[in-house]
N, C-alpha and C. Protein backbone atom coordinates (compact mmCIF):
# COMPACT_ATOMS: atom_id res chain seq x y z
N UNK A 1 -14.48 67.65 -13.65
CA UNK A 1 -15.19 66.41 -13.38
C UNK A 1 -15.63 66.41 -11.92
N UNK A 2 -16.72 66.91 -11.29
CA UNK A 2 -17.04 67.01 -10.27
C UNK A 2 -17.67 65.52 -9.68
N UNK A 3 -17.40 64.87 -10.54
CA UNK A 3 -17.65 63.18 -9.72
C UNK A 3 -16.12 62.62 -8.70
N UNK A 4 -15.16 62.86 -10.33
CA UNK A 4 -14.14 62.67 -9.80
C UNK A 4 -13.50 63.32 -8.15
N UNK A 5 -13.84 64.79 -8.99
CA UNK A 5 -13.48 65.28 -7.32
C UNK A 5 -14.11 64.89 -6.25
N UNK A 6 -15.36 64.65 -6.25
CA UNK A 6 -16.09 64.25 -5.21
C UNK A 6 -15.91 62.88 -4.70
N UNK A 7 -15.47 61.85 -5.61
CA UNK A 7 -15.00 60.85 -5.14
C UNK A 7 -13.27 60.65 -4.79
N UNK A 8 -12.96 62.00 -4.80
CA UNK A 8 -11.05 61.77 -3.97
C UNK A 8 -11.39 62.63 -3.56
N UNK A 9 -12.08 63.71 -3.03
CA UNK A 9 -12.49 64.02 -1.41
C UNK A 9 -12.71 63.19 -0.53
N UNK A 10 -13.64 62.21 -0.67
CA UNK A 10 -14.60 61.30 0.02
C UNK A 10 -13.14 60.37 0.21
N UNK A 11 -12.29 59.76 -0.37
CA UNK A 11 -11.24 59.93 0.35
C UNK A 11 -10.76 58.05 -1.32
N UNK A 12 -11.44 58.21 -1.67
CA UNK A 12 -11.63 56.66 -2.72
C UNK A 12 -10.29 57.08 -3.62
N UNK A 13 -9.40 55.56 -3.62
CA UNK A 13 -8.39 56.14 -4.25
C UNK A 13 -8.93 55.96 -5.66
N UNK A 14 -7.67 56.15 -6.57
CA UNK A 14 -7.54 56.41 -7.62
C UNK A 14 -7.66 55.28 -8.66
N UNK A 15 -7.06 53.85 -8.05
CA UNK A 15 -7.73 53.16 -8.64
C UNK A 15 -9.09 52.36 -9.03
N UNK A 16 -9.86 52.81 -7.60
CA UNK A 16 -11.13 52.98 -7.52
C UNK A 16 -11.70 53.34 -8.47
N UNK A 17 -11.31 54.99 -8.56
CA UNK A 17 -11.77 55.75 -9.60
C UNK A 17 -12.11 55.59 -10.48
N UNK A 18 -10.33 54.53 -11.03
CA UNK A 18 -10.68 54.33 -12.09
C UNK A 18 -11.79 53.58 -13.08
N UNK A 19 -12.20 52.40 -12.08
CA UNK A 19 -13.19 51.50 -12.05
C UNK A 19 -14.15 51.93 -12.36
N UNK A 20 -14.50 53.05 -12.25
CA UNK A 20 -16.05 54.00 -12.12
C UNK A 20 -16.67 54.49 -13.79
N UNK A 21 -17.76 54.17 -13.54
CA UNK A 21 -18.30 55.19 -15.41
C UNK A 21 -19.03 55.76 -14.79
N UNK A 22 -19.60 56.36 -15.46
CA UNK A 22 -20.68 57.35 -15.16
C UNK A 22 -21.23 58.39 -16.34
N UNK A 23 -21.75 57.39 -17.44
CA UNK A 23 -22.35 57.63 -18.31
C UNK A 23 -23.96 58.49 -18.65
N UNK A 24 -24.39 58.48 -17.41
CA UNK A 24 -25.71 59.73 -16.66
C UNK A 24 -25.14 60.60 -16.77
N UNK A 25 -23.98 61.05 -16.21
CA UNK A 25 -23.68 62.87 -15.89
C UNK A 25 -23.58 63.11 -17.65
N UNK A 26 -23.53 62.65 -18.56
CA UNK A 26 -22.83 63.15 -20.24
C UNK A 26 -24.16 63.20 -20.95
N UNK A 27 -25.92 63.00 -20.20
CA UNK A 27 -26.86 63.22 -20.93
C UNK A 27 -27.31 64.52 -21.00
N UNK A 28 -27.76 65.41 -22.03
CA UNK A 28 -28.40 66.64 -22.00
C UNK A 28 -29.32 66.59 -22.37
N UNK A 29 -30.47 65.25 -22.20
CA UNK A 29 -31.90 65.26 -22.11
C UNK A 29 -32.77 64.68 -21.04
N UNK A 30 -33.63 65.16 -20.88
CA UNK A 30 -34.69 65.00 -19.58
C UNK A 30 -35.38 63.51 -20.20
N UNK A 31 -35.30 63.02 -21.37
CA UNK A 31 -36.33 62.48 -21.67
C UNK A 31 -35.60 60.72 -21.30
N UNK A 32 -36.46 60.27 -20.61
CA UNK A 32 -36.31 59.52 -19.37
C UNK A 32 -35.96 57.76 -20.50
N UNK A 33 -36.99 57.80 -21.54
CA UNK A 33 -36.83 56.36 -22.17
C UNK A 33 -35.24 56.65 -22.36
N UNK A 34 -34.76 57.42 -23.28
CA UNK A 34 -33.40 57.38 -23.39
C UNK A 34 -32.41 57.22 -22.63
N UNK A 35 -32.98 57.67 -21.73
CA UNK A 35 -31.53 57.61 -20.34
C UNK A 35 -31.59 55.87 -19.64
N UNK A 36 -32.52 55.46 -19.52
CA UNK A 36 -32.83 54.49 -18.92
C UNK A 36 -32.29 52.89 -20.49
N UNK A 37 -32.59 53.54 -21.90
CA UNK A 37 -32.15 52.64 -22.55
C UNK A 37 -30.33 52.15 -22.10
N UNK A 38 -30.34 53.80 -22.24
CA UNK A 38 -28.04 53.74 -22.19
C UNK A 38 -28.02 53.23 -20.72
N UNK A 39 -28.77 52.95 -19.94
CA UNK A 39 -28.07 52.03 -18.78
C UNK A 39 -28.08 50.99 -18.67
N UNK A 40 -29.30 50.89 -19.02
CA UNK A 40 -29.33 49.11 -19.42
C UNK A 40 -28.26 48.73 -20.00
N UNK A 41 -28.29 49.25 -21.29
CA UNK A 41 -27.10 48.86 -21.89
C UNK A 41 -25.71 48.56 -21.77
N UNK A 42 -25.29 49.60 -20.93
CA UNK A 42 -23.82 49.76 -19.60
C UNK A 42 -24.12 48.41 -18.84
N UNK A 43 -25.29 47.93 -18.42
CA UNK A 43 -25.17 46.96 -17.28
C UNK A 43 -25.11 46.03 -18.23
N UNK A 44 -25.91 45.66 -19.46
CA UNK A 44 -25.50 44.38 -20.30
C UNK A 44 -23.94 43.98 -20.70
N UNK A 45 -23.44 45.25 -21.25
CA UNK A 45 -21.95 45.36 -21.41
C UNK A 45 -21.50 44.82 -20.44
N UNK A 46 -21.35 45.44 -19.49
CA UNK A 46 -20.79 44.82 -18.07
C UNK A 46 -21.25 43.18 -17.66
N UNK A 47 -22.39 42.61 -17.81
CA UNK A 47 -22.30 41.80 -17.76
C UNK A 47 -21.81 40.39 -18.46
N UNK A 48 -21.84 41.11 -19.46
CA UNK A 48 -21.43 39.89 -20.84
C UNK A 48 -19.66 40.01 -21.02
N UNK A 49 -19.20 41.46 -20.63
CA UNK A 49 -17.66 41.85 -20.69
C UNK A 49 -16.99 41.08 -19.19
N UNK A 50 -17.87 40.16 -18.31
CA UNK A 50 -17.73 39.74 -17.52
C UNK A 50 -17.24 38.50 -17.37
N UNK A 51 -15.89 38.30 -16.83
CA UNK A 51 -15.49 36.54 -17.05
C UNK A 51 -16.45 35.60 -16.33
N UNK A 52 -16.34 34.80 -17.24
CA UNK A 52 -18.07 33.75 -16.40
C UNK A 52 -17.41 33.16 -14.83
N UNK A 53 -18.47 33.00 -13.93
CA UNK A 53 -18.56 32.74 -12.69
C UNK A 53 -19.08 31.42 -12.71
């Protein structure tokens, strides 16, 4: 997981870490509508999985 490592080099602990997705690095297509649908989507999740403010 070269995110991971790169983020406990950089010195971010672990529970940080844990906090983190990173659902971009797991695509193996160039083709841009798709990548851009699955983020949206991550940010809707996140927002609705969000206790209201």
């Amino acid at each position: 997981m070269k995110r991971v490592d790169a983020l406990k080099k950089a010195g971010v602990n672990a529970s940080e870490i844990d906090r983190t997705s990173g659902p971009i690095g797991l695509f193996k297509t160039k083709n841009s509508s798709a990548i851009t649908v699955s983020v949206l989507a991550e940010i809707v999740d996140a927002y609705e999985s969000s206790p209201a403010q």
